[in-house]
Protein backbone atom coordinates (compact mmCIF):
# COMPACT_ATOMS: atom_id res chain seq x y z
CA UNK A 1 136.25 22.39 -159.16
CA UNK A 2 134.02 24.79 -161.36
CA UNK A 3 135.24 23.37 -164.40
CA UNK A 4 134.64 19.81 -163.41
CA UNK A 5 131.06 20.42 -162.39
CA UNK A 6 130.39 22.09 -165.73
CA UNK A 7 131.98 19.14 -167.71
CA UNK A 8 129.96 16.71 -165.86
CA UNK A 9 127.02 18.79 -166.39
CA UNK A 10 127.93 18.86 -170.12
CA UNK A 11 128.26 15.44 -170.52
CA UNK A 12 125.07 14.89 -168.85
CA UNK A 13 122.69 16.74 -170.08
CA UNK A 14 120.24 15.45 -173.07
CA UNK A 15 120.75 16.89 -176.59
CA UNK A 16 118.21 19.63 -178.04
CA UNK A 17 115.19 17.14 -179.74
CA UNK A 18 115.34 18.64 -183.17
CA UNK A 19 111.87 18.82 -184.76
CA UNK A 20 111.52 19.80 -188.72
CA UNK A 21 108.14 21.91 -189.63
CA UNK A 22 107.62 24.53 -192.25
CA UNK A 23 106.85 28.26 -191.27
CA UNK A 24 105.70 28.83 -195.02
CA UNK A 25 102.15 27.26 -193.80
CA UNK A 26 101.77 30.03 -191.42
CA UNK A 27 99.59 30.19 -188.52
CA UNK A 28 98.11 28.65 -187.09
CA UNK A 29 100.47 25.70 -187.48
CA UNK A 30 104.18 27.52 -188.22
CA UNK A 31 105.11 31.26 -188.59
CA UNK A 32 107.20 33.20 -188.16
CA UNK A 33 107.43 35.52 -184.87
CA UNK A 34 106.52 39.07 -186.01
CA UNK A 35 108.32 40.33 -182.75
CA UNK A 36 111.72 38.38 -184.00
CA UNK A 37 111.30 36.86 -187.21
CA UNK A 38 114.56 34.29 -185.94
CA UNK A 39 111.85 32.42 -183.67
CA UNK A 40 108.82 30.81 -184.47
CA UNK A 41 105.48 30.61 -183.23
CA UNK A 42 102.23 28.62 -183.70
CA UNK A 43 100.43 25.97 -182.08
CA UNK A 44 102.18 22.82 -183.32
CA UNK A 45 105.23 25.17 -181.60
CA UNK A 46 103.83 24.64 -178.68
CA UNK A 47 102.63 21.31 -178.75
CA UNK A 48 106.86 20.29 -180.12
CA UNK A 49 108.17 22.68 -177.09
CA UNK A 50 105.33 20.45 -174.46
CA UNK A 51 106.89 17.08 -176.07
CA UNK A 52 110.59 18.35 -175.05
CA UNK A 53 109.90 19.41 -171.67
CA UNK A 54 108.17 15.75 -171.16
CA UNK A 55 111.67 14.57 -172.27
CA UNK A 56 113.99 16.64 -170.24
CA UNK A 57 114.88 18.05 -173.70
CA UNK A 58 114.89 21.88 -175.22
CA UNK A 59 112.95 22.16 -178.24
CA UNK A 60 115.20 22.89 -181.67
CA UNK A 61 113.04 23.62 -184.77
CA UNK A 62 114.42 22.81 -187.90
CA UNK A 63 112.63 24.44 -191.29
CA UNK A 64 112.14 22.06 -194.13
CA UNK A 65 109.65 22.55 -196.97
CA UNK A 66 106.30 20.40 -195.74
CA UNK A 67 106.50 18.68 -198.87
CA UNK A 68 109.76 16.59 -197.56
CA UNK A 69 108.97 16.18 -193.99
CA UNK A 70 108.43 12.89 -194.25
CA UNK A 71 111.96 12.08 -196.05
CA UNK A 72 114.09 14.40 -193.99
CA UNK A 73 112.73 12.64 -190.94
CA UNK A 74 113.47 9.19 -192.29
CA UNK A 75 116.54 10.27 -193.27
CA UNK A 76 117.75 11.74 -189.90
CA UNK A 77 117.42 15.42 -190.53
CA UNK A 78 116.04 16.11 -187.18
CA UNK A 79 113.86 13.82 -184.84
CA UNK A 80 110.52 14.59 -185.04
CA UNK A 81 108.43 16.06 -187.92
CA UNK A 82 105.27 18.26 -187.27
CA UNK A 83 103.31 20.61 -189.25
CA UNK A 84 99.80 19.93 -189.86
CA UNK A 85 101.36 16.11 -190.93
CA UNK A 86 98.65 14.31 -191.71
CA UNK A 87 97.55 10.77 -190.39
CA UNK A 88 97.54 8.58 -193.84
CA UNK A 89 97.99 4.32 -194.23
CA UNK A 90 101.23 5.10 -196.11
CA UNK A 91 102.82 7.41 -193.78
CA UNK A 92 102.27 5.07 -191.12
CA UNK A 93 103.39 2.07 -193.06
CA UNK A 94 106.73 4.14 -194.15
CA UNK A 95 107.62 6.25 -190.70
CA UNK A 96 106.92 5.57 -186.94
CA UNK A 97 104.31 8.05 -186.13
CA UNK A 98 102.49 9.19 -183.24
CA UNK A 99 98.60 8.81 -181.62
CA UNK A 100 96.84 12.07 -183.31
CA UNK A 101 96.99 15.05 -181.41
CA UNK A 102 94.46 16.88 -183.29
CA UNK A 103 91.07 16.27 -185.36
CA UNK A 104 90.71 18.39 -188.38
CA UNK A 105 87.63 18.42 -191.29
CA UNK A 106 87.89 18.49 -194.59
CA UNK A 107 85.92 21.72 -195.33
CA UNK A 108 84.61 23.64 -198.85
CA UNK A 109 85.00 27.04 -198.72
CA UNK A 110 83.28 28.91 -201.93
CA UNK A 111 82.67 32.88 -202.67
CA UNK A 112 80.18 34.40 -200.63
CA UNK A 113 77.78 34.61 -203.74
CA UNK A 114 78.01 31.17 -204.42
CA UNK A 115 77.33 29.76 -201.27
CA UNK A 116 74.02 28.55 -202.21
CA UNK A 117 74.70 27.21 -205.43
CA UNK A 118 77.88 24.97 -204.03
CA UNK A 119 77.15 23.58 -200.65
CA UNK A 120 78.33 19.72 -201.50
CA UNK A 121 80.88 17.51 -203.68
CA UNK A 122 77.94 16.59 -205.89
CA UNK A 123 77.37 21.16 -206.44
CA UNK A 124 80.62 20.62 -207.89
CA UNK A 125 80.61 18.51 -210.57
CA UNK A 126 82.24 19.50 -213.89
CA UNK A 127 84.43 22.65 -211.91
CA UNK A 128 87.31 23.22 -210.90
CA UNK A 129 88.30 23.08 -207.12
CA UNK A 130 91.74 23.66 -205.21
CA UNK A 131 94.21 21.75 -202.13
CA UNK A 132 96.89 21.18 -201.48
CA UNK A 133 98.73 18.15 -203.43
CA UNK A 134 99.34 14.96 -201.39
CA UNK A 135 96.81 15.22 -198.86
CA UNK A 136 93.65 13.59 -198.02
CA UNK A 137 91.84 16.35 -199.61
CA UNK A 138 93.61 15.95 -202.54
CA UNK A 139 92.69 12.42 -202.42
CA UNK A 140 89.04 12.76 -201.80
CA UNK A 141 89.00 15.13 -205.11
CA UNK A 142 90.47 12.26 -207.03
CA UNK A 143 87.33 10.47 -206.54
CA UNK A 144 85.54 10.09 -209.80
CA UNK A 145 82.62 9.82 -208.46
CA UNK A 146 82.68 13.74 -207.51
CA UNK A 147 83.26 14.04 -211.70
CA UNK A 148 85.07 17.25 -210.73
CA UNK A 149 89.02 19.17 -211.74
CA UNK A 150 91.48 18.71 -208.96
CA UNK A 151 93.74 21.64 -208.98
CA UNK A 152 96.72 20.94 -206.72
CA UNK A 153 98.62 23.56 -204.84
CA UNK A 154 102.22 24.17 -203.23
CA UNK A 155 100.69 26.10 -200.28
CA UNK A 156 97.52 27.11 -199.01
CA UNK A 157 97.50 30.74 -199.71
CA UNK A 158 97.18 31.07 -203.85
CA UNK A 159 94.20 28.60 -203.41
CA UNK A 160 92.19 31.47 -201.99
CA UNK A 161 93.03 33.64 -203.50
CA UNK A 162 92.83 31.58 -207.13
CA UNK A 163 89.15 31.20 -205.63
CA UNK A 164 88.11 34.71 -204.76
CA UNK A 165 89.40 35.85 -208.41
CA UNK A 166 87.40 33.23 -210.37
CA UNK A 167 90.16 31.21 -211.03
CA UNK A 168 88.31 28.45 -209.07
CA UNK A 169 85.11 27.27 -207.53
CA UNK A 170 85.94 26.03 -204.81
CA UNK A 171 88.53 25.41 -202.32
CA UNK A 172 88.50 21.66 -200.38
CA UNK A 173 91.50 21.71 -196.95
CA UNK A 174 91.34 21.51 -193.57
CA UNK A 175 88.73 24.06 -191.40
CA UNK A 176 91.48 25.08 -189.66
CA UNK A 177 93.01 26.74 -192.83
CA UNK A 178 90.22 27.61 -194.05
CA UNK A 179 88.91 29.52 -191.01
CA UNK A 180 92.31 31.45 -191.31
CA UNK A 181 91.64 31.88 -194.99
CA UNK A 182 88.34 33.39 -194.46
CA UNK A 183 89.64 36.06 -192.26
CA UNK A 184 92.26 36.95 -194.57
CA UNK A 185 90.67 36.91 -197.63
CA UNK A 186 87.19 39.13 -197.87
CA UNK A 187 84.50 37.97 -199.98
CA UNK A 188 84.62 34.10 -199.11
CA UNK A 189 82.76 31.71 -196.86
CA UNK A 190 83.48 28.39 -195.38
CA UNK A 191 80.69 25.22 -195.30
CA UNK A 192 80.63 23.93 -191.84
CA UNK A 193 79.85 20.62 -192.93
CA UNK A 194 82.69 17.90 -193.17
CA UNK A 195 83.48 16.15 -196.41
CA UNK A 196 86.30 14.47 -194.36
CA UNK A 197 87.39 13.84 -191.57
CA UNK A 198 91.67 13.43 -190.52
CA UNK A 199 93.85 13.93 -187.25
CA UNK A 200 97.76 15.51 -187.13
CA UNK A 201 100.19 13.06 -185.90
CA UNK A 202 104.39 13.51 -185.50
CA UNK A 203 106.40 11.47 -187.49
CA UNK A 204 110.04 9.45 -186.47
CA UNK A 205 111.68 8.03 -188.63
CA UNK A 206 110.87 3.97 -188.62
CA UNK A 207 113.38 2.71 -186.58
CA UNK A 208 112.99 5.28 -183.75
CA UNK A 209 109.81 2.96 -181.88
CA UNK A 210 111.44 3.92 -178.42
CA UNK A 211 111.23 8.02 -178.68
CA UNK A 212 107.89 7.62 -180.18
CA UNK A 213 106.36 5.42 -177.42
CA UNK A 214 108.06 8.22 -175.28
CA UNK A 215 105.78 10.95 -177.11
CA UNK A 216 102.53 9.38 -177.57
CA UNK A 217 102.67 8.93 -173.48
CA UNK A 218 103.44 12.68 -173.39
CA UNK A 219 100.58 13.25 -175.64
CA UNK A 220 98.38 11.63 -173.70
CA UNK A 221 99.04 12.97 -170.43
CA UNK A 222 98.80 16.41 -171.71
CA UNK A 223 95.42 15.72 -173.24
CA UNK A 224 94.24 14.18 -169.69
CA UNK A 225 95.56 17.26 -167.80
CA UNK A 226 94.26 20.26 -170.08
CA UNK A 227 98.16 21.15 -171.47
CA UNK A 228 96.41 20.70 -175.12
CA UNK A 229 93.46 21.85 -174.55
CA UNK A 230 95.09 25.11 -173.05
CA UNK A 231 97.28 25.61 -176.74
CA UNK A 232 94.32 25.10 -178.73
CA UNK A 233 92.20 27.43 -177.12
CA UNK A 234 94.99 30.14 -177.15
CA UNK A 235 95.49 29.89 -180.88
CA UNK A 236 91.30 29.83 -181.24
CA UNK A 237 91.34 26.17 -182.88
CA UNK A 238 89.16 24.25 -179.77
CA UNK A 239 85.88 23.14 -180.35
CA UNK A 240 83.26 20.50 -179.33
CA UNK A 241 84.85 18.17 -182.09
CA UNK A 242 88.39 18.63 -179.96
CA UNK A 243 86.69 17.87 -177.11
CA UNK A 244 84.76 14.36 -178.14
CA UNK A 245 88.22 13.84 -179.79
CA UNK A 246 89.92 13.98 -176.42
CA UNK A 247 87.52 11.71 -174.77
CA UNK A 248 88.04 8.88 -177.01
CA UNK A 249 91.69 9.33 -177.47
CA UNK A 250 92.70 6.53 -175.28
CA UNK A 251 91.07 4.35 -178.19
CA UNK A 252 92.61 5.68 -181.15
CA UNK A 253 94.21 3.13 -183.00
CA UNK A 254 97.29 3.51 -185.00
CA UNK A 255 96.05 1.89 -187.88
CA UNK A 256 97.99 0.08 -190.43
CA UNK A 257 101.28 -1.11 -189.48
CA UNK A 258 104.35 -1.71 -191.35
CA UNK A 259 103.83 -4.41 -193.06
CA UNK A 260 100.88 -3.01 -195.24
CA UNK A 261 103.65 -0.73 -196.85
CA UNK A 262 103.63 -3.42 -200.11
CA UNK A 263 100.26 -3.63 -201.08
CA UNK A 264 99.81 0.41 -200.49
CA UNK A 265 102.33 0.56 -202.85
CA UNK A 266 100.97 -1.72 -205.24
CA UNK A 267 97.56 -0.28 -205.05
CA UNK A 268 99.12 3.95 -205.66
CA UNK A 269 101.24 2.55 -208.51
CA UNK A 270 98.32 1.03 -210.54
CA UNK A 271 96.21 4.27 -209.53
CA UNK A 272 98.99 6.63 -210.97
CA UNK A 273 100.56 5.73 -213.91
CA UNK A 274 97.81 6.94 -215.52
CA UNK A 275 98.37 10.19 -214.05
CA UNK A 276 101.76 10.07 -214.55
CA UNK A 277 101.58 9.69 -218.65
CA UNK A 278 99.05 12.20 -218.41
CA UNK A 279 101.49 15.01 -216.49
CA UNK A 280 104.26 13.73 -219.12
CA UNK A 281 102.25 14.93 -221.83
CA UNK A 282 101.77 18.36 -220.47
CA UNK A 283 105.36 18.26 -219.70
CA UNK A 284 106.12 17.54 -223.56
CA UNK A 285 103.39 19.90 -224.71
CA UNK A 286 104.51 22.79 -222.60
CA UNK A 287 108.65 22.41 -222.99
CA UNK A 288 107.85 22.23 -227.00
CA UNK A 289 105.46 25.37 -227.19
CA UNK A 290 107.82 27.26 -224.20
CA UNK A 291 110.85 25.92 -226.74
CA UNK A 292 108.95 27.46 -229.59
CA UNK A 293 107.95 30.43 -228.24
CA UNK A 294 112.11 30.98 -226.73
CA UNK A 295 113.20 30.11 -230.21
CA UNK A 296 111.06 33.02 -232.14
CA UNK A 297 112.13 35.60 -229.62
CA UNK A 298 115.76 34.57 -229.31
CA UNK A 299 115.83 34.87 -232.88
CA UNK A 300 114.56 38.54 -233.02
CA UNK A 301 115.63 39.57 -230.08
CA UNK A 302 119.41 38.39 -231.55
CA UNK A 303 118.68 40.08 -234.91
CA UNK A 304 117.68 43.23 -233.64
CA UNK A 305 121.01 43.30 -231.29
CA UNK A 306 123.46 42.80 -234.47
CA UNK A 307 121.35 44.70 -237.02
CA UNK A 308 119.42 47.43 -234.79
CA UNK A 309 119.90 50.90 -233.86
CA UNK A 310 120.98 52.11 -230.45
CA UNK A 311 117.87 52.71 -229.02
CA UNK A 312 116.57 48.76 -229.66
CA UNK A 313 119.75 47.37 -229.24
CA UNK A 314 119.76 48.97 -225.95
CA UNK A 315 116.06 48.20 -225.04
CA UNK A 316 116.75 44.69 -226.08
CA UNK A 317 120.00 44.42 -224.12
CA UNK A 318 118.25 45.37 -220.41
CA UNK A 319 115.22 42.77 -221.42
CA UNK A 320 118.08 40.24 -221.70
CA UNK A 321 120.10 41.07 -218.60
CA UNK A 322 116.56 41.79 -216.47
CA UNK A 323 115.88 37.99 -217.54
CA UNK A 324 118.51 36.52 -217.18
CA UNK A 325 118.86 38.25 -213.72
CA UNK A 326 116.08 37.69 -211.85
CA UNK A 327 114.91 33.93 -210.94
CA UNK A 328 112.34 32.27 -213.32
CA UNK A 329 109.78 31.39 -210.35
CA UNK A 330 109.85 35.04 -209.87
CA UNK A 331 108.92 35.34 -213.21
CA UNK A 332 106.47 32.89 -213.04
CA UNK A 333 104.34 34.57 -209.82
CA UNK A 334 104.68 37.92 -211.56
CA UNK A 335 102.94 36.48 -214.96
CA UNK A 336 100.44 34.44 -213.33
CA UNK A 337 100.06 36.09 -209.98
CA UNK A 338 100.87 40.40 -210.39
CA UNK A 339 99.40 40.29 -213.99
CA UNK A 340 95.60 39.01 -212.72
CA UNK A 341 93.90 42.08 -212.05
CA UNK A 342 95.22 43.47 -216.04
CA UNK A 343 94.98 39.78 -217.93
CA UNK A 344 93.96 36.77 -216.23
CA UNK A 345 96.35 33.83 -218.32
CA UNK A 346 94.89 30.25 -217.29
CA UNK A 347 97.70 28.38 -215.83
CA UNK A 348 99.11 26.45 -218.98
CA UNK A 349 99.38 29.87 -221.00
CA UNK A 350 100.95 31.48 -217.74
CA UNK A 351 103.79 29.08 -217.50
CA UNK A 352 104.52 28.66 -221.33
CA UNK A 353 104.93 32.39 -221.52
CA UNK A 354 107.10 32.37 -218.39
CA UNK A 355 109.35 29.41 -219.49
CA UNK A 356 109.36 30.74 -222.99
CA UNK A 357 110.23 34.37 -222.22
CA UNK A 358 113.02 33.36 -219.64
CA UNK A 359 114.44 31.14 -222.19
CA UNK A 360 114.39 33.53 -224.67
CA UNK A 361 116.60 35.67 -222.93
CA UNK A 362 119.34 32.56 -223.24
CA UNK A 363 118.69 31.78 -226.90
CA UNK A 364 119.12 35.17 -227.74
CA UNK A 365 122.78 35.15 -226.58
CA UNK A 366 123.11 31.55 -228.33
CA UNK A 367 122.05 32.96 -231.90
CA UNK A 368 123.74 36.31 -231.43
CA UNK A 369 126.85 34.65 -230.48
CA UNK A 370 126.40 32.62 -233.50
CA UNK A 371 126.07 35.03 -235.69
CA UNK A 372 129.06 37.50 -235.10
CA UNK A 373 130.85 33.84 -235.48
CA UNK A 374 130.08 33.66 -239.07
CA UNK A 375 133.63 35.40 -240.52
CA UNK A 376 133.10 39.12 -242.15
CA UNK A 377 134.91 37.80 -244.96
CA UNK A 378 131.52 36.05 -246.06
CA UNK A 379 129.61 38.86 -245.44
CA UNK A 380 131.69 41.68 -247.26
CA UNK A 381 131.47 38.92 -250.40
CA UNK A 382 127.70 39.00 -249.90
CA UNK A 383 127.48 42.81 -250.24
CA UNK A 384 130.31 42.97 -253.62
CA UNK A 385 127.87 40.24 -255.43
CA UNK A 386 125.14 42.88 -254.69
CA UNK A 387 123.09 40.63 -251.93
CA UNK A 388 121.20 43.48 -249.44
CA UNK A 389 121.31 42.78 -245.81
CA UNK A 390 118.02 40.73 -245.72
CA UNK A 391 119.86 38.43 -248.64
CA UNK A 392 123.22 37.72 -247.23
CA UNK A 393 121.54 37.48 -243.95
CA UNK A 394 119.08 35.14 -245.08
CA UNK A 395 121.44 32.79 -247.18
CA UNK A 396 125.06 33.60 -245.56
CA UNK A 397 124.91 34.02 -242.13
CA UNK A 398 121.64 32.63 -240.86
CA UNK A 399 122.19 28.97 -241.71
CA UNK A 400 126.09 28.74 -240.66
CA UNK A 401 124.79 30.53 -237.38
CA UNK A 402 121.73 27.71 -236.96
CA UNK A 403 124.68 25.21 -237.61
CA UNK A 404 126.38 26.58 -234.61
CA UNK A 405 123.68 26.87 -231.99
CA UNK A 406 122.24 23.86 -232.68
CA UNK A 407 123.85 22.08 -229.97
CA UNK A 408 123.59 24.38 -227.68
CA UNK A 409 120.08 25.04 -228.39
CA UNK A 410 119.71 21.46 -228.04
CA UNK A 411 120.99 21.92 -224.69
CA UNK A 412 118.66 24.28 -223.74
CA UNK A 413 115.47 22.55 -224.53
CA UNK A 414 116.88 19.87 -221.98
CA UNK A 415 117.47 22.23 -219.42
CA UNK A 416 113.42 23.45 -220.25
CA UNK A 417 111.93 20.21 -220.24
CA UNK A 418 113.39 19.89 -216.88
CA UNK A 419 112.92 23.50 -215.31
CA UNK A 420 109.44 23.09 -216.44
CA UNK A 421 109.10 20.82 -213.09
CA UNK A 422 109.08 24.57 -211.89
CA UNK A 423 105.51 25.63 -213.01
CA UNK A 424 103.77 23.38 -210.36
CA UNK A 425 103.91 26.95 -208.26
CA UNK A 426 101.01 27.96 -210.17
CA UNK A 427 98.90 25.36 -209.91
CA UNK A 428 100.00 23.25 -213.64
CA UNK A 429 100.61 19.76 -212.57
CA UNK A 430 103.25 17.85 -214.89
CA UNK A 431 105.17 15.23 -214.41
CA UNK A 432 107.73 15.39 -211.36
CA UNK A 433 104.93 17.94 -208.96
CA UNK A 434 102.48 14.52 -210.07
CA UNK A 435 105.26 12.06 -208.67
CA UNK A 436 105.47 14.87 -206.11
CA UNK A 437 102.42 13.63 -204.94
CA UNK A 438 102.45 10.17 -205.49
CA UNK A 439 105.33 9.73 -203.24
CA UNK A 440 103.63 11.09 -200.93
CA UNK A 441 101.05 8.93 -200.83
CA UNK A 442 102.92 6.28 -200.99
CA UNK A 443 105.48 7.08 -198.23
CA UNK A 444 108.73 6.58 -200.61
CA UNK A 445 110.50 8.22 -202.75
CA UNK A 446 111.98 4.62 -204.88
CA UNK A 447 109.19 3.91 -207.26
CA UNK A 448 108.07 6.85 -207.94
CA UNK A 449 111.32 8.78 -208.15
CA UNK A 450 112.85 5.95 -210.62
CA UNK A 451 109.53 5.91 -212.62
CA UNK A 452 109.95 9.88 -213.27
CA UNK A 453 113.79 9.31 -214.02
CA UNK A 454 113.31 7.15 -216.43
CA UNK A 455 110.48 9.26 -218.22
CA UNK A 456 112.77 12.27 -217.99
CA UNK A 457 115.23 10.10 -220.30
CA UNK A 458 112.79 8.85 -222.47
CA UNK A 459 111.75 12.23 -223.35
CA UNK A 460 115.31 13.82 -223.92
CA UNK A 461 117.85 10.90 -225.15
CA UNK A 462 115.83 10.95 -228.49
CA UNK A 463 116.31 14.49 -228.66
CA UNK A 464 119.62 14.37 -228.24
CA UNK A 465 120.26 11.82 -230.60
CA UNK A 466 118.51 13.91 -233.31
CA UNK A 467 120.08 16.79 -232.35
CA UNK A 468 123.40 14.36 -232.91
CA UNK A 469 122.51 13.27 -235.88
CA UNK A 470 121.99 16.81 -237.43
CA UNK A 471 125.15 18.23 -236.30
CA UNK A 472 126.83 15.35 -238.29
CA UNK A 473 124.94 16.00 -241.09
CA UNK A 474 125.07 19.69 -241.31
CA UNK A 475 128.80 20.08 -240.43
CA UNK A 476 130.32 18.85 -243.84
């Protein structure tokens, strides 16, 4: 009899609603619990956990990087996606999403001793400010009319911290983040004035109308009875703009529907080719100067493994295996991030070194490899026709060991021109963090995902047909 009641109970009762958010952000939105770092806490926790119990359902989360909330959702990761997502034409158009459930500003936040100097947009002109990419605030930078340098980042920690070392002038994201920012980082004050003004929604994927109907009526009846109210004022993020919010919730429209998805896309294509070619040629620049720089380095560092003493081939054999250990975005964070206080690299120079010395590491093993290929049949003739080491190195067993790694080296400087889509963690923006943020602004991944792809290919099928093209010349 037990077992039947618990069957029927099983069968009964309503799956977990699974809802995808990204503790990186932190509080207030996502964090981790520091009581049990398996659990999560925050106040768009407690606004997912309210939506469940309104469905008869137990709250799941489900951490995905905020960057692909939108496309895990449509593509039926989990059910609902929450984490400071921000209300936007194209998300609309591309997802089913929710009335807002929170009003946010767009706020400037600038070093204390600077706070006179940069109050507005127009303060700004000709400097350099920081947000995160793909947001309103990112969008409101664009403007040309503020004649300023956007400076996009993956999170909204570095952007603080970017600002309160020089590295920026000013920092443009929501007050909540900013107020958080302010207490964390000394030295820095935040402009109560809005430059913009945006609401937090949930997002469903398109086709899932009926749940989201379900949740905006839960949303609403928790603003009417004080439920939100109650979770904003516990994580210190209610105000008088909340409230006036509240009262005129009932008349919040959804805004564009569906069918505006065309001519949003249309109108972010035209806007960011431009952009695009522009974060292609950084991506060239970079991947040849990294490329060079690896290249130089793999050379000596090779060399003075074959030819050195103990002591350098030893010194040079833990740089290699320390490099080729460790992860390059580690790398990159230690360059640009741990080296500040001692040498302050600007971005570019930051993640050329990075990508260069990482690579080096690898083309090191290439041209040594190379080298003890060359047969020491060759090299004892060198030394009987009287050629010293530098000679016989020089004109026996350098060029048969360039013949060698060429393809390989070729290989490589594919690989770079596409791990260089890595350096967008410190703030560089080349080409795929650029269609990064044009898909989402656009709501889809299609355009500009096949646009990148087929810049990718433009940039390394003619390199691999020189490459080609050398090998069959050099290998008679």
């Amino acid at each position: 009899m037990l077992t039947a009641v618990l069957l029927i109970a099983a069968l009964t009762a309503q799956p977990p609603l699974r809802w995808g958010g990204d503790a990186e952000g932190g509080a207030p939105f996502v964090e981790a619990d520091p009581r049990d770092p398996s659990k999560v806490q925050g106040f768009d926790v407690e606004v997912a956990e309210t939506i469940a119990h309104g469905l008869g359902r137990e709250a799941k989360f489900v951490q995905v990087a905020f960057a692909s909330i939108d496309q895990s959702v449509a593509r039926g990761d989990f059910d609902i996606g929450m984490s400071g997502v921000e209300d936007t034409p194209a998300r609309r158009a591309a997802l089913a999403a929710t009335i807002p459930y929170f009003e946010f500003r767009e706020v400037l936040t600038v070093r204390k001793e600077d706070r006179q100097r940069f109050r507005t947009m127009n303060d700004l002109r000709g400097r350099r400010v920081g947000t995160l990419g793909g947001t309103i605030a990112y969008e409101v930078l664009l403007n040309p009319e503020h004649g300023l340098t956007a400076v996009s980042y993956d999170d909204d920690v570095h952007p603080y911290e970017d600002l309160r070392s020089g590295r920026l002038d000013a920092v443009l994201l929501d007050n909540v983040i900013a107020a958080r920012a302010e207490r964390r980082t000394p030295g820095l004050v935040t402009h109560p004035e809005a430059v913009a003004t945006g609401y937090y929604i949930a997002v469903l994927a398109r086709e899932n109308h009926a749940l989201r109907d379900q949740v905006d009526k839960i949303l609403r009846a928790r603003m009417a009875d004080g439920t939100l109210e109650k979770i904003y004022r516990k994580w210190e993020i209610w105000d008088d703009h909340q409230l006036r919010f509240f009262a005129r919730s009932g008349g919040v429209l959804r805004g564009p529907g569906p069918d505006s998805r065309e001519g949003v896309s249309q109108h972010q294509l035209i806007r960011y080719l431009p952009s695009l070619f522009r974060a292609a040629a950084i991506t060239i620049a970079l991947s040849c100067l990294a490329m060079a720089l690896a290249v130089i380095l793999g050379i000596s560092i090779a060399t003075g493994r074959v030819y050195g003493g103990p002591f350098i081939r030893g010194t040079l054999t833990v740089y290699v295996e320390v490099i080729r250990g460790t992860p390059v975005l580690l790398q990159l964070f230690v360059i640009y991030y741990g080296l500040a206080p001692v040498i302050r690299l600007p971005a570019f120079v930051a993640a050329m070194a990075g990508l260069g010395l990482n690579y080096a590491a690898y083309e090191s093993e290439i041209y040594r490899s190379a080298m003890l290929a060359v047969p020491h049949g060759q090299l004892d003739a060198a030394r009987t026709l009287g050629l010293s080491t530098l000679q016989s190195f020089r004109l026996v067993r350098a060029p048969q060991a360039f013949r060698v790694a060429l393809a390989p080296m070729t290989n490589d400087f594919v690989a770079l021109l596409k791990d260089s889509s890595l350096v967008s963690v410190i703030t560089v923006v080349e080409l795929t963090k650029q269609t990064q943020i044009f898909a989402a602004n656009i709501g889809s991944w299609v355009v500009p995902g096949a646009i990148c792809a087929a810049m990718y290919l433009m940039m390394s099928l003619p390199l691999s047909h020189v490459a080609r093209r050398l090998e069959r010349r050099w290998s008679h």
